[in-house]
PDB file of N, CA and C in Angstrom:
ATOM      1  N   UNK A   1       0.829  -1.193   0.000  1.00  0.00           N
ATOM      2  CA  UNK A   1       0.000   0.000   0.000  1.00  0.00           C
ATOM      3  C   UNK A   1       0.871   1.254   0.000  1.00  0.00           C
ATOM      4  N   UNK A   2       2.581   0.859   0.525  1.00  0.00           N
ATOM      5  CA  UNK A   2       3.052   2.209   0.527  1.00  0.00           C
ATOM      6  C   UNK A   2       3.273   2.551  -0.932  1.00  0.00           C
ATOM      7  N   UNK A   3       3.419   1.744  -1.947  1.00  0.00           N
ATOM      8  CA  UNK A   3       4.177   2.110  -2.680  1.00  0.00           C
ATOM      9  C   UNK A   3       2.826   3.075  -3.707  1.00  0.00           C
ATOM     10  N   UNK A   4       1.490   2.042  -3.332  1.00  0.00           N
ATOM     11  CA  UNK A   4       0.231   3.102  -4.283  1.00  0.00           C
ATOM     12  C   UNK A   4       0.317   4.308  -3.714  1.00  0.00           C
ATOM     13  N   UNK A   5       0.828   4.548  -2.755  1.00  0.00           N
ATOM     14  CA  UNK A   5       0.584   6.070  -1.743  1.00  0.00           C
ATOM     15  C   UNK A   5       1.407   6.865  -2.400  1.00  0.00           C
ATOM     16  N   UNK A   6       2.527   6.282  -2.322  1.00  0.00           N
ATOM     17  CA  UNK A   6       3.653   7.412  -3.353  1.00  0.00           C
ATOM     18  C   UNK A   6       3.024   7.645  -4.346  1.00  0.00           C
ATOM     19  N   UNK A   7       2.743   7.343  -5.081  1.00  0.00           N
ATOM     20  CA  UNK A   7       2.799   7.426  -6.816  1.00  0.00           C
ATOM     21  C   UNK A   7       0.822   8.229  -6.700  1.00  0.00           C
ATOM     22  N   UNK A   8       0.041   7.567  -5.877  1.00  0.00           N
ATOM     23  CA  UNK A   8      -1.267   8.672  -6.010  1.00  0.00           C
ATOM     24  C   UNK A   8      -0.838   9.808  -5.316  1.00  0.00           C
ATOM     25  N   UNK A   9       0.332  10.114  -4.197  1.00  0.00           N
ATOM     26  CA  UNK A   9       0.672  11.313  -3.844  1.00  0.00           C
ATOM     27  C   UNK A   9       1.055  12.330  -5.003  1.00  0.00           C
ATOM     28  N   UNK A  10       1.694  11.314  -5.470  1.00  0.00           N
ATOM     29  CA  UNK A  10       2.475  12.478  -6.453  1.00  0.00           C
ATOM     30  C   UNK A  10       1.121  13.154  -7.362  1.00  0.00           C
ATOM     31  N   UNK A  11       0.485  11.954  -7.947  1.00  0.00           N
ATOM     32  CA  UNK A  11      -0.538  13.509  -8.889  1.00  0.00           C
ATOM     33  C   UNK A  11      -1.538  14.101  -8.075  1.00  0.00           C
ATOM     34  N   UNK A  12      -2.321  13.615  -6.749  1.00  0.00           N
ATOM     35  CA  UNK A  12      -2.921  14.448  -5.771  1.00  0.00           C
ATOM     36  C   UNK A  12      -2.405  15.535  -5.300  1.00  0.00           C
ATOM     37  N   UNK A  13      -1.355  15.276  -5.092  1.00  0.00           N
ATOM     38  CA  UNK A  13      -0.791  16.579  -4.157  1.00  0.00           C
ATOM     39  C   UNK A  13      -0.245  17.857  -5.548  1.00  0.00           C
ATOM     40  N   UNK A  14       0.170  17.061  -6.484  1.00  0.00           N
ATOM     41  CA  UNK A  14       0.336  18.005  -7.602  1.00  0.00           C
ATOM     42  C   UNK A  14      -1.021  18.644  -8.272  1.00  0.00           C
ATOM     43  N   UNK A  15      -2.126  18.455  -7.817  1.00  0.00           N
ATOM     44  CA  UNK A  15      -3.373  18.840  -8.124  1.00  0.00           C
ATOM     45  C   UNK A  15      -3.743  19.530  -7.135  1.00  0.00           C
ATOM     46  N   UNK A  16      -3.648  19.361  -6.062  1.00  0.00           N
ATOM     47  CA  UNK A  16      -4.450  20.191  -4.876  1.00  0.00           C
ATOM     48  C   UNK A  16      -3.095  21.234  -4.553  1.00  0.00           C
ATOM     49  N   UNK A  17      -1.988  21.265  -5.077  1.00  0.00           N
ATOM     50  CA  UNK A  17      -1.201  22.276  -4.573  1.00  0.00           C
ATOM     51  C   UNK A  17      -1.334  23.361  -6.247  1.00  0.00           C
ATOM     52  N   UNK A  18      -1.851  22.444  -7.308  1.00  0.00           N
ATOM     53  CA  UNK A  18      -1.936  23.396  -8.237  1.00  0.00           C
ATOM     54  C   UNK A  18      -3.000  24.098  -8.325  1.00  0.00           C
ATOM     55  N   UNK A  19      -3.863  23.611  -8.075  1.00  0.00           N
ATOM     56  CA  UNK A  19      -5.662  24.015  -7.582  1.00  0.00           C
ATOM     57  C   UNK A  19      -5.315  25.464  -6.196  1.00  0.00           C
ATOM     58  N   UNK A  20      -4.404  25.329  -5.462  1.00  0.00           N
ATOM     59  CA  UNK A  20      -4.252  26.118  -4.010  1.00  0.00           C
ATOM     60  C   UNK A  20      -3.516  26.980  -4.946  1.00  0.00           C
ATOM     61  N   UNK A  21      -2.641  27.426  -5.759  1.00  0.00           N
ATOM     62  CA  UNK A  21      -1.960  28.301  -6.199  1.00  0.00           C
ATOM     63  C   UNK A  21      -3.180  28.909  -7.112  1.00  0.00           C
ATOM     64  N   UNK A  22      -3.423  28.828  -7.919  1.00  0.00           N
ATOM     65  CA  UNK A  22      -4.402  29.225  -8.335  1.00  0.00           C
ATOM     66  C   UNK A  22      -5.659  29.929  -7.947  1.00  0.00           C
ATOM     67  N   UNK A  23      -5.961  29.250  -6.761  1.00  0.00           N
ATOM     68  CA  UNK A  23      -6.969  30.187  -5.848  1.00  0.00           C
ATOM     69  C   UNK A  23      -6.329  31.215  -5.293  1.00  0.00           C
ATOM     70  N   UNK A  24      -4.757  30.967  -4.775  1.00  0.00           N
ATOM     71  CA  UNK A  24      -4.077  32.584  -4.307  1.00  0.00           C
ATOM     72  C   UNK A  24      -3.722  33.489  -5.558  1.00  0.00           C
ATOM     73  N   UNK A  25      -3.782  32.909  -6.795  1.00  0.00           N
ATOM     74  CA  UNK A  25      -3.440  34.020  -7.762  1.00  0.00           C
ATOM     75  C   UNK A  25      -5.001  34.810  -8.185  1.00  0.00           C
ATOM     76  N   UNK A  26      -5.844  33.999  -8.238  1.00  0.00           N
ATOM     77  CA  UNK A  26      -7.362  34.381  -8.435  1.00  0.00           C
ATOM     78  C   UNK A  26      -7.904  35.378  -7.080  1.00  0.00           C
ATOM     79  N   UNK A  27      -7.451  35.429  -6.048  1.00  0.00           N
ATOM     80  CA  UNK A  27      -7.199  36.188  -5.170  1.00  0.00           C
ATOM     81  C   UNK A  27      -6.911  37.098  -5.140  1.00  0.00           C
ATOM     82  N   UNK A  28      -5.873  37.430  -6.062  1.00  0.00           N
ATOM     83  CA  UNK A  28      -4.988  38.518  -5.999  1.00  0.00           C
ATOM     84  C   UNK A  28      -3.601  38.815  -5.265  1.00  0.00           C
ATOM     85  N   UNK A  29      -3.334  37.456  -4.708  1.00  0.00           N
ATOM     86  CA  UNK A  29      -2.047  37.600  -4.412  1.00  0.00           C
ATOM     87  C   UNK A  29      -1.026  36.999  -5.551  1.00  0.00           C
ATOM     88  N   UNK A  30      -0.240  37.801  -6.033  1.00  0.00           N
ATOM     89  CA  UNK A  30       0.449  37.419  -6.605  1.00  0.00           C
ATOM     90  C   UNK A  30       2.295  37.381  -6.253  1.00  0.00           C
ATOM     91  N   UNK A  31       2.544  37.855  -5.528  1.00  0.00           N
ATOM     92  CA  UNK A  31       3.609  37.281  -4.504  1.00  0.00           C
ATOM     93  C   UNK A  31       4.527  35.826  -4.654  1.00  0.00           C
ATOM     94  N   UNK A  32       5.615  35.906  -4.462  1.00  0.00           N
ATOM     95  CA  UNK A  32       6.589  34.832  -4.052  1.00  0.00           C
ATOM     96  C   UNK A  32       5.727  34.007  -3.199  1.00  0.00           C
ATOM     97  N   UNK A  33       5.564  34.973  -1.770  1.00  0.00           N
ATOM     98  CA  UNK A  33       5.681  34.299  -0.409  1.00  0.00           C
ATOM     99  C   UNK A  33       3.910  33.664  -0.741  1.00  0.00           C
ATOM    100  N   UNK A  34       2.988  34.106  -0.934  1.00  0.00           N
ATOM    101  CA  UNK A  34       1.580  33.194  -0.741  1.00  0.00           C
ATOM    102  C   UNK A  34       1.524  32.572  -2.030  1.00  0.00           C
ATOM    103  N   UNK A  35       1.972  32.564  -3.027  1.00  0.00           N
ATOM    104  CA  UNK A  35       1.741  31.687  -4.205  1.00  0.00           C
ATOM    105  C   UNK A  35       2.689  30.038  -3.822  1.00  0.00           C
ATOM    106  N   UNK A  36       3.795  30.166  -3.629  1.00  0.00           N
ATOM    107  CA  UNK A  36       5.041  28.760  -2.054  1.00  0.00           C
ATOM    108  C   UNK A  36       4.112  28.736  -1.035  1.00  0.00           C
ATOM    109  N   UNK A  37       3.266  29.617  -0.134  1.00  0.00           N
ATOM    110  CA  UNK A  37       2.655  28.927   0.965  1.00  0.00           C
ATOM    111  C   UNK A  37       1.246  28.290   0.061  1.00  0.00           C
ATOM    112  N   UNK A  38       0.439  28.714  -0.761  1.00  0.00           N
ATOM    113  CA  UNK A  38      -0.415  28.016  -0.980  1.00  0.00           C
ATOM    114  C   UNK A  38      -0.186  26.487  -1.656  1.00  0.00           C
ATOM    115  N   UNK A  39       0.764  26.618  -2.259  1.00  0.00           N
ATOM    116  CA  UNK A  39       1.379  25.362  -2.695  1.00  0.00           C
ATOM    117  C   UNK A  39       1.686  24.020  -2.023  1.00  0.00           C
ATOM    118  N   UNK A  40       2.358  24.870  -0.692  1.00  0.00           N
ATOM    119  CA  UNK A  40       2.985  24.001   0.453  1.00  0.00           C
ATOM    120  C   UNK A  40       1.639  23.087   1.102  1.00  0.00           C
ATOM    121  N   UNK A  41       0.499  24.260   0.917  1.00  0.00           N
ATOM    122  CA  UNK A  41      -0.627  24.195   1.837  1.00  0.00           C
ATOM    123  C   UNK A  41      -0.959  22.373   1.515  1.00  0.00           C
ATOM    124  N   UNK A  42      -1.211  22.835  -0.182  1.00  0.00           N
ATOM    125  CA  UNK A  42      -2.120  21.727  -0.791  1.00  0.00           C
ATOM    126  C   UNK A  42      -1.691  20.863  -0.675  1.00  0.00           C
ATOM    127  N   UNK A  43      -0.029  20.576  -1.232  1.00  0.00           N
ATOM    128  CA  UNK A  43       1.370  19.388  -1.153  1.00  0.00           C
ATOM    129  C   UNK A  43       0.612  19.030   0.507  1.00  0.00           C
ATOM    130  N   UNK A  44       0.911  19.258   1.718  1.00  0.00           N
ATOM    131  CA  UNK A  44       0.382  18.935   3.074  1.00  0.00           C
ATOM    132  C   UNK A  44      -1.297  18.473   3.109  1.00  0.00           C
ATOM    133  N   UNK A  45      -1.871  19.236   2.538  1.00  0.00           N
ATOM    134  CA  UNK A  45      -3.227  18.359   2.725  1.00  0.00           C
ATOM    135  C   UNK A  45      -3.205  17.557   1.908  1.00  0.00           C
ATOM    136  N   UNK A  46      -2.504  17.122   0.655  1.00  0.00           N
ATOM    137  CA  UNK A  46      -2.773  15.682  -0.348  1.00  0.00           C
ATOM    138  C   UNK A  46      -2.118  14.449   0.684  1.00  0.00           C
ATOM    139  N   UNK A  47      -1.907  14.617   1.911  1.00  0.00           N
ATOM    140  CA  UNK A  47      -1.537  13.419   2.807  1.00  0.00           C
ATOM    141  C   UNK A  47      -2.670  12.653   2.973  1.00  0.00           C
ATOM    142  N   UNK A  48      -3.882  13.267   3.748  1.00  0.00           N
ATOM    143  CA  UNK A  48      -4.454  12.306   4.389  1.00  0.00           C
ATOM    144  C   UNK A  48      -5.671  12.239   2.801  1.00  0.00           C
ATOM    145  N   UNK A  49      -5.688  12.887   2.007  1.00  0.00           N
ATOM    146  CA  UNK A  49      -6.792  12.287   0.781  1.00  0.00           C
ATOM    147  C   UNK A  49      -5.690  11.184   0.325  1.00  0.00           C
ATOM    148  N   UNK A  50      -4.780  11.164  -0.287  1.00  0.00           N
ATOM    149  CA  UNK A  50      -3.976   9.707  -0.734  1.00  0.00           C
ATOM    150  C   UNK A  50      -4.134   8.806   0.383  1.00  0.00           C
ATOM    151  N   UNK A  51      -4.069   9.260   1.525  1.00  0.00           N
ATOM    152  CA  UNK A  51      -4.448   7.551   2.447  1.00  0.00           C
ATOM    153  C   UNK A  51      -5.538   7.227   2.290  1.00  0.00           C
ATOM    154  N   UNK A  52      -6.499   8.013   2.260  1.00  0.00           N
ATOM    155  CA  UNK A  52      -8.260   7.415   1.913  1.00  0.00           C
ATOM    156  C   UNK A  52      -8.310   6.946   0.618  1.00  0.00           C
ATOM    157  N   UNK A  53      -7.794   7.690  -0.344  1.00  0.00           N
ATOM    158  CA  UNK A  53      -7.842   6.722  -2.125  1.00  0.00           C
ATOM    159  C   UNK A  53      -6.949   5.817  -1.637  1.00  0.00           C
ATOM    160  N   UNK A  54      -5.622   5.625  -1.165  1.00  0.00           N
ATOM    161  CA  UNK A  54      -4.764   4.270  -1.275  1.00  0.00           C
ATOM    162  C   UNK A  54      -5.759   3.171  -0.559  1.00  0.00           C
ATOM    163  N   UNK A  55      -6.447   3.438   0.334  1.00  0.00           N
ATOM    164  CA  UNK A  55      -7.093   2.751   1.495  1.00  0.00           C
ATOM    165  C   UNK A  55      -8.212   2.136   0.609  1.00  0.00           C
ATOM    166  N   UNK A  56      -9.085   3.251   0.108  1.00  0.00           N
ATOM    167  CA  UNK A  56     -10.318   2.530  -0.808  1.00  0.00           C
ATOM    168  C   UNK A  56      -9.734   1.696  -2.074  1.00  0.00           C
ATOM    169  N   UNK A  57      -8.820   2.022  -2.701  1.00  0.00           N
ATOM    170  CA  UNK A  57      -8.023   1.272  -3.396  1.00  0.00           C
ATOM    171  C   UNK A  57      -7.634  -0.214  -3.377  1.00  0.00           C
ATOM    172  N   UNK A  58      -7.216   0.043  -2.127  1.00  0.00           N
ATOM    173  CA  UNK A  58      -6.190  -1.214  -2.161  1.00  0.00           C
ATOM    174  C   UNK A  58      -7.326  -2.501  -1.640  1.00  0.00           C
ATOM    175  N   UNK A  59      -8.643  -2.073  -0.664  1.00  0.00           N
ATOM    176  CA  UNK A  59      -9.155  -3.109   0.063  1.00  0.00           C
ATOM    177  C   UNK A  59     -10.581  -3.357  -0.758  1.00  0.00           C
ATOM    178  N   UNK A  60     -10.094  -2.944  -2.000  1.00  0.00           N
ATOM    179  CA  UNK A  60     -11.075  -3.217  -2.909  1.00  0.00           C
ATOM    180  C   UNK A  60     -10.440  -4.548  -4.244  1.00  0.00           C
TER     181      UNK A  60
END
């Protein structure tokens, strides 16, 4: 299961940190510093959604 976790991390978290940049540029921040924190944000929350897809995944 670790290894489905990596590999759905990688395009989840590359989606929800590209989805989070996007909402800070649609915002109006256009900045270094909140366009890297919104990024960081999403990369950190694609943790616990890849354990619930690896989880429904795998015990299916």
């Amino acid at each position: 299961m670790l290894r489905l976790g990596f590999i759905l991390h990688l395009f989840i978290g590359s989606a929800l940190a590209g989805s989070a940049m996007i909402v800070a540029l649609v915002m109006g921040y256009g900045t270094l510093q909140p366009i890297v924190l919104s990024a960081l944000v999403g990369f950190v929350a694609a943790f616990p959604v890849t354990y619930f897809v690896a989880k429904a995944l795998y015990n299916e």
